[in-house]
N, C-alpha and C. Protein backbone atom coordinates (compact mmCIF):
# COMPACT_ATOMS: atom_id res chain seq x y z
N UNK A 1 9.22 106.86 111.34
CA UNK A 1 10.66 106.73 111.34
C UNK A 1 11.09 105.99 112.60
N UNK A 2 12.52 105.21 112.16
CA UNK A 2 12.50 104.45 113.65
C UNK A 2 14.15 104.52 113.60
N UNK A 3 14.76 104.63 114.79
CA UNK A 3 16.14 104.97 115.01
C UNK A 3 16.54 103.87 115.36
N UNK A 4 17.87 103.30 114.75
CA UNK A 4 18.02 101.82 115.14
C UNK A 4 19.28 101.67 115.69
N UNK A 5 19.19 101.31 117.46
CA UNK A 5 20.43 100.96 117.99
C UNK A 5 20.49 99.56 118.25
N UNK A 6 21.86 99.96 118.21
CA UNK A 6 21.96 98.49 118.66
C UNK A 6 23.12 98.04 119.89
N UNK A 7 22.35 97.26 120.86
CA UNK A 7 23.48 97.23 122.43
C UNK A 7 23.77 95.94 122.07
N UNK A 8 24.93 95.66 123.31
CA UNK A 8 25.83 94.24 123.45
C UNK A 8 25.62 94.10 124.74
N UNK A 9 24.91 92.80 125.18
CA UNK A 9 24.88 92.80 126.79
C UNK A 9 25.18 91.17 127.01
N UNK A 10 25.87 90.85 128.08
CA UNK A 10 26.38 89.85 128.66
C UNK A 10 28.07 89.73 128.02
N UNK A 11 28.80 88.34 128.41
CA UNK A 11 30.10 88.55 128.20
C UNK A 11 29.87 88.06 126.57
N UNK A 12 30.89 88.58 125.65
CA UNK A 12 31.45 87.87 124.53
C UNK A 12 31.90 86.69 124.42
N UNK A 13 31.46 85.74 124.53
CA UNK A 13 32.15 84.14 124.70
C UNK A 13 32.25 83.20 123.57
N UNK A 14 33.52 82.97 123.09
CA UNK A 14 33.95 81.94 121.87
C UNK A 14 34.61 80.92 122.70
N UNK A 15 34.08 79.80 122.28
CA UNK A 15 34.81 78.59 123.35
C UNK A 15 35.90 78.34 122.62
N UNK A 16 36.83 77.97 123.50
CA UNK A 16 37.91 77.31 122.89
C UNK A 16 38.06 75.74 123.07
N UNK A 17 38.06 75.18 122.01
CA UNK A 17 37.44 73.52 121.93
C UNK A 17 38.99 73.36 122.47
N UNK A 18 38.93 72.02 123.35
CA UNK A 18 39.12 70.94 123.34
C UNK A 18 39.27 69.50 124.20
N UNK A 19 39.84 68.81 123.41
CA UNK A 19 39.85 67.11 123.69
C UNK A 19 40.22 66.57 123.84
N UNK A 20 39.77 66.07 124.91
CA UNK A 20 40.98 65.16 126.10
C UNK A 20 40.24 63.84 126.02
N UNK A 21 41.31 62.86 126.27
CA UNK A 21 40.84 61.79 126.74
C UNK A 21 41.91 60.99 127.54
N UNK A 22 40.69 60.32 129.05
CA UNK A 22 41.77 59.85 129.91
C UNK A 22 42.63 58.21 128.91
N UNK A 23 43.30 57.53 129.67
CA UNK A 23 43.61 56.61 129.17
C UNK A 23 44.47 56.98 128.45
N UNK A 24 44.63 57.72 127.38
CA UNK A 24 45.63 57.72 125.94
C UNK A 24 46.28 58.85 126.18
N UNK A 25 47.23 58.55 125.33
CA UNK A 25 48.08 60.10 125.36
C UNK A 25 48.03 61.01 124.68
N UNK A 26 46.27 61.75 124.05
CA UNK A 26 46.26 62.33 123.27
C UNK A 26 45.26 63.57 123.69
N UNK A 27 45.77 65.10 123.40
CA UNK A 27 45.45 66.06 123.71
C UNK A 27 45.30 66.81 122.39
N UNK A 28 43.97 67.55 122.61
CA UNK A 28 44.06 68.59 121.49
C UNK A 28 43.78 70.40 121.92
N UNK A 29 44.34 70.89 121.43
CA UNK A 29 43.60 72.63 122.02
C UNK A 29 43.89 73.48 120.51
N UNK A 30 42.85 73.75 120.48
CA UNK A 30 42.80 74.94 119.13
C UNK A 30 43.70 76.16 119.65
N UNK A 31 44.78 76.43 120.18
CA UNK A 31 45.17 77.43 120.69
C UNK A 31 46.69 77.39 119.72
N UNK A 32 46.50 78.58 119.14
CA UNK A 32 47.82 79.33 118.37
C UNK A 32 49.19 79.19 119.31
N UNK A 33 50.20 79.22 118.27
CA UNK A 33 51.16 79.18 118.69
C UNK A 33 51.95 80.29 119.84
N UNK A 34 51.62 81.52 119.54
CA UNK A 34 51.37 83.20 120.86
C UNK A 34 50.82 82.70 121.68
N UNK A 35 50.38 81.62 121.78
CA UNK A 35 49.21 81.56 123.02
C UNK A 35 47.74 81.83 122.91
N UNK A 36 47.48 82.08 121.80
CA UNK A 36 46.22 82.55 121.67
C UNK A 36 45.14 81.39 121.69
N UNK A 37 44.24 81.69 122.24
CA UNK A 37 42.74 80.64 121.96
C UNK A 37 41.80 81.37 120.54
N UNK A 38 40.90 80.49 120.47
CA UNK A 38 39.98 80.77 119.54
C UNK A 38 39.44 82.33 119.60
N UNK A 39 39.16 82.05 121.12
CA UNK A 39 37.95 83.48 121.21
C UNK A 39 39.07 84.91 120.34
N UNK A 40 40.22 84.14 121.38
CA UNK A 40 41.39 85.76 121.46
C UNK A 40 41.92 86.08 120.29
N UNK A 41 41.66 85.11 119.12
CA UNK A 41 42.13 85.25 117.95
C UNK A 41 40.78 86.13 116.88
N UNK A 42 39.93 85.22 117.35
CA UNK A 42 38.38 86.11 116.42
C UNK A 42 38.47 87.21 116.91
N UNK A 43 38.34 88.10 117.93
CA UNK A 43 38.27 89.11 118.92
C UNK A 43 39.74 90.17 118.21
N UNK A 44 40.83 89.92 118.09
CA UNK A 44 41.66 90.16 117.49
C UNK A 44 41.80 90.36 115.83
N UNK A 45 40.99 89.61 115.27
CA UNK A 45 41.09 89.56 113.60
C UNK A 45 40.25 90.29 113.58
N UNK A 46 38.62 90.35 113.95
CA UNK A 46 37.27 91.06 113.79
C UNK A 46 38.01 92.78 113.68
N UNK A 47 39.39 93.28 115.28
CA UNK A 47 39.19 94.52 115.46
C UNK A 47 40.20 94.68 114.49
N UNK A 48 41.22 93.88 113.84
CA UNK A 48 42.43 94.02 113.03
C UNK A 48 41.36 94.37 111.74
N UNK A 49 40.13 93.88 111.27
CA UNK A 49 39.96 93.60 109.77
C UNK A 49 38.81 94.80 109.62
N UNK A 50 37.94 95.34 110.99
CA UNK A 50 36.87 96.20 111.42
C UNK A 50 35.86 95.44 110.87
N UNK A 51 35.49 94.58 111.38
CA UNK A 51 34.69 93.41 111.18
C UNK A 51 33.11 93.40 112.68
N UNK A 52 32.59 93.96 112.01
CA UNK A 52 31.36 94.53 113.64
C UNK A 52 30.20 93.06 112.79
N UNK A 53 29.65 92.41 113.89
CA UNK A 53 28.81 91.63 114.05
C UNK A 53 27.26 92.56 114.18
N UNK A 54 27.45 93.18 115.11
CA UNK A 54 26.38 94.61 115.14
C UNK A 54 26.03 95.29 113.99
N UNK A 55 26.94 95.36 113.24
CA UNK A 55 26.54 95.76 112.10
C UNK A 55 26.24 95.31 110.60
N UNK A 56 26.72 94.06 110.70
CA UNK A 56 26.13 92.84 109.80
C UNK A 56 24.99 92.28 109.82
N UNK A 57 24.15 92.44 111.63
CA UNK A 57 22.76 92.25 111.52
C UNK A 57 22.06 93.30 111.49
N UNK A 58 22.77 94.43 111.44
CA UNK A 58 21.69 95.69 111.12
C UNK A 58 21.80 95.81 109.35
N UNK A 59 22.67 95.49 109.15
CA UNK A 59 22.64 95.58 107.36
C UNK A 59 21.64 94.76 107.39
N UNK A 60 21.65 93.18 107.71
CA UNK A 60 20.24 92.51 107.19
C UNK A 60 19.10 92.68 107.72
N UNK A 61 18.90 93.51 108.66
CA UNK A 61 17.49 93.94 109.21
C UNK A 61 17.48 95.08 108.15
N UNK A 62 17.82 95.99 108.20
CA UNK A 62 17.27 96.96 107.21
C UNK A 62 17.31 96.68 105.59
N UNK A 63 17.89 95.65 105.05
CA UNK A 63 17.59 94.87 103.40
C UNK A 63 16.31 94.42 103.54
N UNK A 64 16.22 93.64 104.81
CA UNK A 64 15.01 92.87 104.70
C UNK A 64 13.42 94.03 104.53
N UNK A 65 14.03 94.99 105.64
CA UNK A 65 12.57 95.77 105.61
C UNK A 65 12.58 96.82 103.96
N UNK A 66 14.01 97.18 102.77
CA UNK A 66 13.99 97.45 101.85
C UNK A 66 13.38 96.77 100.70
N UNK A 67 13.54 95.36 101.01
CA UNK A 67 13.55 94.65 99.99
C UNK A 67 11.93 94.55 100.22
N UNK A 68 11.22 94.35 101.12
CA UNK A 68 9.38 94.24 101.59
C UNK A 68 9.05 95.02 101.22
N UNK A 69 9.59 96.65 101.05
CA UNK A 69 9.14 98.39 100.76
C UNK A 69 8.11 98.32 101.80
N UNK A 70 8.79 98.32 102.72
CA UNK A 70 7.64 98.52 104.20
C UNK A 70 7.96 99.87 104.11
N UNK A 71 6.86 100.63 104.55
CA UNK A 71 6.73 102.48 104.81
C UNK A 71 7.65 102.49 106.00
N UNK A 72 8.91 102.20 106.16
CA UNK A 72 9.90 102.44 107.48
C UNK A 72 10.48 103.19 106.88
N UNK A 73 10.97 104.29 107.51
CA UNK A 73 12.87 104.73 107.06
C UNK A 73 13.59 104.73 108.70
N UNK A 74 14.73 104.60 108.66
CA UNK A 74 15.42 104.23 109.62
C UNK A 74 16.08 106.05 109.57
N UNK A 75 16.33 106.95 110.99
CA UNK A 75 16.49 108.41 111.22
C UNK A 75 17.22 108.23 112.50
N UNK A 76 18.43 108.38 113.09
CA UNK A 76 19.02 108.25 114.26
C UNK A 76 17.91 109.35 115.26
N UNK A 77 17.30 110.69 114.66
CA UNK A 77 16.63 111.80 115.35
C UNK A 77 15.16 111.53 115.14
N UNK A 78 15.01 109.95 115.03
CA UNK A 78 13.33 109.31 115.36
C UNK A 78 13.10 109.50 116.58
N UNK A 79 11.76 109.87 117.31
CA UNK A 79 11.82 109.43 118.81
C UNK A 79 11.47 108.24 119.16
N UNK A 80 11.13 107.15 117.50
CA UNK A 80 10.92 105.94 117.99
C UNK A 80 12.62 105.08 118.10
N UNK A 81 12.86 103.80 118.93
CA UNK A 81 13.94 103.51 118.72
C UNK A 81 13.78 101.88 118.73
N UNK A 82 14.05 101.28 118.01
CA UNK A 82 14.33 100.06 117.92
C UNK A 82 15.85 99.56 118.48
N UNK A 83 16.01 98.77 119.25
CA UNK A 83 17.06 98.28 119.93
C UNK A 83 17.24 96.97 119.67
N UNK A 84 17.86 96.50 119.00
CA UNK A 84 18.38 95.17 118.81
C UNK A 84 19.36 95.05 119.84
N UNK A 85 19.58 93.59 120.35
CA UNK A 85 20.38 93.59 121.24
C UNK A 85 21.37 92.03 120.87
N UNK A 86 22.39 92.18 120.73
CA UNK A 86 23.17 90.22 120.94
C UNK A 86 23.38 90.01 122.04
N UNK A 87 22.67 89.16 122.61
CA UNK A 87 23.07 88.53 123.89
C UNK A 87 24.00 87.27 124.37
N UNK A 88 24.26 86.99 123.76
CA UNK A 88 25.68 85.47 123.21
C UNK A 88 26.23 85.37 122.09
N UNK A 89 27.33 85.38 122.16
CA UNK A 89 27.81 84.74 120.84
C UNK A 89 28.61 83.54 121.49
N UNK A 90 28.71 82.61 120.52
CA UNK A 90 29.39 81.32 120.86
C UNK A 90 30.03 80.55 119.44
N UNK A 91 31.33 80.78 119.52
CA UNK A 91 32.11 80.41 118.15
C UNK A 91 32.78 78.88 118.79
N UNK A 92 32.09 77.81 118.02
CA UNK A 92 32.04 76.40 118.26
C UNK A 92 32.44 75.42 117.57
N UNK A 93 33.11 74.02 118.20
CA UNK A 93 32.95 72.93 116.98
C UNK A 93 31.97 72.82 116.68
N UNK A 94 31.65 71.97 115.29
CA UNK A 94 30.74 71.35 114.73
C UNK A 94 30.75 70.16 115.26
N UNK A 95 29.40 69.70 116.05
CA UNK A 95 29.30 68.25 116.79
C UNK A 95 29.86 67.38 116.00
N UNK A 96 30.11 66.18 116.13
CA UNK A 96 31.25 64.90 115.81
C UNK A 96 32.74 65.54 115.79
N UNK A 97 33.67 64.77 114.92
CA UNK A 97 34.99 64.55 114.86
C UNK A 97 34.89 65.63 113.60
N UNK A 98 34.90 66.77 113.84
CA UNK A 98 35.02 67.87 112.53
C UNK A 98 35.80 68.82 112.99
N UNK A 99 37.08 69.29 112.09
CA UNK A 99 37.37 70.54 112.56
C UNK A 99 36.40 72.06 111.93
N UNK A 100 35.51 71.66 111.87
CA UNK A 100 34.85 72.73 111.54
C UNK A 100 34.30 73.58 112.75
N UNK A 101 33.72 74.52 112.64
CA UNK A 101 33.53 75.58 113.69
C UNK A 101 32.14 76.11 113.17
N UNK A 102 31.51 76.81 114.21
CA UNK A 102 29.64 77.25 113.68
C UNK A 102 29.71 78.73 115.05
N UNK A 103 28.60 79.47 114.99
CA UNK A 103 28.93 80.45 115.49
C UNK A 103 26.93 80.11 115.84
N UNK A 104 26.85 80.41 117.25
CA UNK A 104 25.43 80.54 117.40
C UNK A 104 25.00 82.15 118.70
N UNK A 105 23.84 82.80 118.31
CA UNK A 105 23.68 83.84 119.20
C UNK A 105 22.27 83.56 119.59
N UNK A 106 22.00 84.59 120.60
CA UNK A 106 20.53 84.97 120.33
C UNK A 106 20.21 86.65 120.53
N UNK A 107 19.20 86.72 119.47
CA UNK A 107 18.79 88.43 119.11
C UNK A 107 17.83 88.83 120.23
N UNK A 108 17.64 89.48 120.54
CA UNK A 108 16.68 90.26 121.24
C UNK A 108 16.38 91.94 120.78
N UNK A 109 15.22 92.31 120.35
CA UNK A 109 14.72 93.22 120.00
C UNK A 109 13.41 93.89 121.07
N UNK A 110 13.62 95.49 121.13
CA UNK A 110 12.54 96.04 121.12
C UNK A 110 12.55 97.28 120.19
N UNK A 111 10.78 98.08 120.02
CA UNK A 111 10.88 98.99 119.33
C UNK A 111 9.74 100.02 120.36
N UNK A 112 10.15 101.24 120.98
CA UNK A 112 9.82 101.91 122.45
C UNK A 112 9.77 103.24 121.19
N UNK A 113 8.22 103.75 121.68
CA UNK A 113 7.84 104.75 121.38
C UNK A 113 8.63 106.09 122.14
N UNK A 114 8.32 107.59 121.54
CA UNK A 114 9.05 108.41 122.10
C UNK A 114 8.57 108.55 123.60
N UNK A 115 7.81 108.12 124.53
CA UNK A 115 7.75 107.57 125.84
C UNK A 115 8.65 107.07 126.46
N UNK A 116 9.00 105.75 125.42
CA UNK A 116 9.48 104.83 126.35
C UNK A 116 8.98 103.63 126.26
N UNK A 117 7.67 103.52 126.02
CA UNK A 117 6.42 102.54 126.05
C UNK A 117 7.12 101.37 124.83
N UNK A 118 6.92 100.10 125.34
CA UNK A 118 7.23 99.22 124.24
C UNK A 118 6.15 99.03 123.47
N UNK A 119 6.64 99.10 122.46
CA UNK A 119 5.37 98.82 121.13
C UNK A 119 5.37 97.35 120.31
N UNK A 120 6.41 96.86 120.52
CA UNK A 120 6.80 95.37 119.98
C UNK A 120 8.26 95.03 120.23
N UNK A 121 8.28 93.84 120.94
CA UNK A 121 9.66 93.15 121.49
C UNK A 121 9.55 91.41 121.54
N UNK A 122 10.50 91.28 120.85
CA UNK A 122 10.78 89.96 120.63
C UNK A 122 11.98 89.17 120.59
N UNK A 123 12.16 88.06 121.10
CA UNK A 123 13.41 87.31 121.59
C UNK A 123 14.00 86.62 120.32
N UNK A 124 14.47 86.10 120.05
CA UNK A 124 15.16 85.38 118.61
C UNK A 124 16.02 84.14 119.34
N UNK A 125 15.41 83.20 119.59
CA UNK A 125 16.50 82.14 120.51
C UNK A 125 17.35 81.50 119.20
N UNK A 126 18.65 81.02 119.56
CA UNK A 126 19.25 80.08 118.69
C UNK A 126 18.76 79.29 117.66
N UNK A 127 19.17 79.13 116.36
CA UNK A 127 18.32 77.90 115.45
C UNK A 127 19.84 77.12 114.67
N UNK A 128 19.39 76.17 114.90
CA UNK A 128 20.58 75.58 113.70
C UNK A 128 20.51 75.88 112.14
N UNK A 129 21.63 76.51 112.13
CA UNK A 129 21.22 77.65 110.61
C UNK A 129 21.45 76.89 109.48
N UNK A 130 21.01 76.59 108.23
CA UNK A 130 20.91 76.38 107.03
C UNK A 130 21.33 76.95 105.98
N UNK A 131 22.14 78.02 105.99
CA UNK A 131 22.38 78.93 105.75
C UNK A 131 23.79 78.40 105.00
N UNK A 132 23.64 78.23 103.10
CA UNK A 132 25.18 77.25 102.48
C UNK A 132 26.54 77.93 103.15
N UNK A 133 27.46 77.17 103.32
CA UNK A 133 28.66 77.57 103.47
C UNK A 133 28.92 77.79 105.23
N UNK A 134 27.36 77.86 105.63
CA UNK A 134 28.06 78.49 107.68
C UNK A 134 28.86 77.72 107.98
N UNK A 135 28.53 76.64 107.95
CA UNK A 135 30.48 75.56 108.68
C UNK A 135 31.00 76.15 108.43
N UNK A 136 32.37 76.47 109.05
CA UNK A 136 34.01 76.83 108.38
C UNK A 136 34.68 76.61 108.98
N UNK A 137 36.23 75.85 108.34
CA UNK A 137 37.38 75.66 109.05
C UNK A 137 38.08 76.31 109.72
N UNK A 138 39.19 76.91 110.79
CA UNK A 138 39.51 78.18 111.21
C UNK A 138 40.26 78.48 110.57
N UNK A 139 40.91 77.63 109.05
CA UNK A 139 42.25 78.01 108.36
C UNK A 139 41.44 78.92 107.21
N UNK A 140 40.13 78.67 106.93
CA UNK A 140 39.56 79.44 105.90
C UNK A 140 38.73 80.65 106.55
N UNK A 141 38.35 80.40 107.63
CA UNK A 141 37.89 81.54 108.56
C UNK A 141 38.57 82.37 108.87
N UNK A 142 40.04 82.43 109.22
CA UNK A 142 40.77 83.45 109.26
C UNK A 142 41.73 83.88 107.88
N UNK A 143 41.26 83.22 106.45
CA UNK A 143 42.07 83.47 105.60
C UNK A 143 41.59 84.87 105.07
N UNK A 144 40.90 85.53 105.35
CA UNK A 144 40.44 87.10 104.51
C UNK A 144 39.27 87.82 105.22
N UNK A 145 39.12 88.53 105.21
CA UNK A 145 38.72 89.26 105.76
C UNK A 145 36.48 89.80 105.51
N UNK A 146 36.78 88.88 103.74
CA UNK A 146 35.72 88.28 103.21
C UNK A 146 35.54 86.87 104.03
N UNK A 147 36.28 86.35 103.92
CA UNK A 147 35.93 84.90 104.35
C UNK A 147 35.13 84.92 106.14
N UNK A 148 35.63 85.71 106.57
CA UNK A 148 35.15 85.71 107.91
C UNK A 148 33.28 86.44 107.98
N UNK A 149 33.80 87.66 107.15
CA UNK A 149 32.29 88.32 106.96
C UNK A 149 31.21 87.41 106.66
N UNK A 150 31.68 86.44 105.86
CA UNK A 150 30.38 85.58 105.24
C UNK A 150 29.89 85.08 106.24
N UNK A 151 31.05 84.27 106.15
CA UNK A 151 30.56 82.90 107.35
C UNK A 151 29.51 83.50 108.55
N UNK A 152 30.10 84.98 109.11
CA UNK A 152 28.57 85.65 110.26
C UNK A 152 27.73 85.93 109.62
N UNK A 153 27.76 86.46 108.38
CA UNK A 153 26.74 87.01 107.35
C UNK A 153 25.58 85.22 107.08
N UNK A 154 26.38 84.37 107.03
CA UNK A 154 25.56 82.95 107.00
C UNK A 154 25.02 82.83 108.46
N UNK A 155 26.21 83.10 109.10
CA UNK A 155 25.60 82.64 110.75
C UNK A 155 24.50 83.07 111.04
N UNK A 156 24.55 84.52 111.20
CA UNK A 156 23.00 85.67 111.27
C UNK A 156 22.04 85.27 110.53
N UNK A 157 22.08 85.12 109.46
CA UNK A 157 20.97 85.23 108.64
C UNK A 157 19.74 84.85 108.82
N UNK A 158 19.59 83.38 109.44
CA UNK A 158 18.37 82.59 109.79
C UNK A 158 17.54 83.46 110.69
N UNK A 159 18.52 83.66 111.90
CA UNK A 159 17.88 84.12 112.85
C UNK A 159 17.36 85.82 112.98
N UNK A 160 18.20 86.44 112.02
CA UNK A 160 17.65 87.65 111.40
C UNK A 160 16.58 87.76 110.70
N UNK A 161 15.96 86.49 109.95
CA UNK A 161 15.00 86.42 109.45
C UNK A 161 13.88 86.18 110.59
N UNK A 162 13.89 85.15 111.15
CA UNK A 162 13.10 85.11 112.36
C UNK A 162 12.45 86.31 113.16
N UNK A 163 13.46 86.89 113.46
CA UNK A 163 13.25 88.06 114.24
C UNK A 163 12.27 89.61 113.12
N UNK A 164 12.91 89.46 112.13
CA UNK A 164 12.20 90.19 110.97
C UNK A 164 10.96 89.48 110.67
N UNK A 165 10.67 88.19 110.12
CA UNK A 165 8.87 88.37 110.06
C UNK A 165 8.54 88.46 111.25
N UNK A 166 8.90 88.02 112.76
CA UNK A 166 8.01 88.53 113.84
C UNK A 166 7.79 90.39 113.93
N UNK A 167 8.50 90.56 113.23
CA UNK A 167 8.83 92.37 113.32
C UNK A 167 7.23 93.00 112.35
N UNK A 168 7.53 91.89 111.33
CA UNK A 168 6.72 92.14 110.21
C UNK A 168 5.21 92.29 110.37
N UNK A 169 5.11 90.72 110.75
CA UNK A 169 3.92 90.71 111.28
C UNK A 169 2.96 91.31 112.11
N UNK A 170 4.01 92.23 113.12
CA UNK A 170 3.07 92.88 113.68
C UNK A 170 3.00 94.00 113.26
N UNK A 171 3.31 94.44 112.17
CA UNK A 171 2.91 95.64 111.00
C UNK A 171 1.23 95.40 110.75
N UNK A 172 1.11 94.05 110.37
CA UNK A 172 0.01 93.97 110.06
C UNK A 172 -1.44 94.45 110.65
């Protein structure tokens, strides 16, 4: 049995794009009309809609190990504990002239026997995800409350996988 937490360490950071250029008279800032920036608006909709990122990659860590029928069950009163951790998030343009937006993190995992002792830990760095639909505009990103889930549910996914066959593998 393995008890699965999950921490948040470093700051929460969504950039807020934008684009200047000297010479011309043209300015852009993704910032709402309240004043709000990007970050302060995701940060705001996520706690308005109860929208946990933490818990969208623990849903797909534990499908993945359901769907394998690996001999795991997940028990908060395991003395083993697996710790997933997000260490960045970064809600971004899409490189070129796009108003689209992409969301990139990186995972970090361990799984510490009732000791303490690490038994398997592994980093999950950034990947450019493949994942249909991850672009999104911020007018369709903030239109529902589905619409936002996906798009992290796309964002995560790659790199949830990553981190899961390294998990896997060392089952073997």
């Amino acid at each position: 049995m393995i008890q699965m937490v999950h921490s948040y360490r470093g700051e929460q950071r969504f950039i807020r794009p934008q684009v200047a250029r000297t010479g011309v008279s043209y300015y852009h800032s993704a910032t709402g009309s309240d004043g709000l920036g990007v970050r302060e608006l995701a940060l705001q909709f996520m706690e308005e809609h109860d929208i946990s990122l933490n818990e969208i990659v623990q849903k797909q860590f534990v499908e993945k190990v359901t769907a394998d029928k690996l001999n795991i069950k997940f028990d908060s009163d395991s003395e083993n504990k697996l710790v997933i951790t997000l260490n960045v998030v970064v809600l971004g343009m899409v490189h070129g002239f796009s108003d689209e937006f992409n969301s990139r993190f990186n995972i970090a995992a361990q799984l510490f026997d009732r000791s303490g002792n690490i038994m398997w830990s592994y980093n999950a760095i950034p990947i450019s995800p493949v994942a249909p639909g991850y672009s999104i505009k911020l007018k369709e990103l903030f239109s529902s409350k589905d619409s936002m889930l996906n798009f992290f549910s796309a964002a995560s996914e790659p790199i949830v996988q990553k981190l899961y066959d390294d998990f896997k593998k060392e089952l073997d």
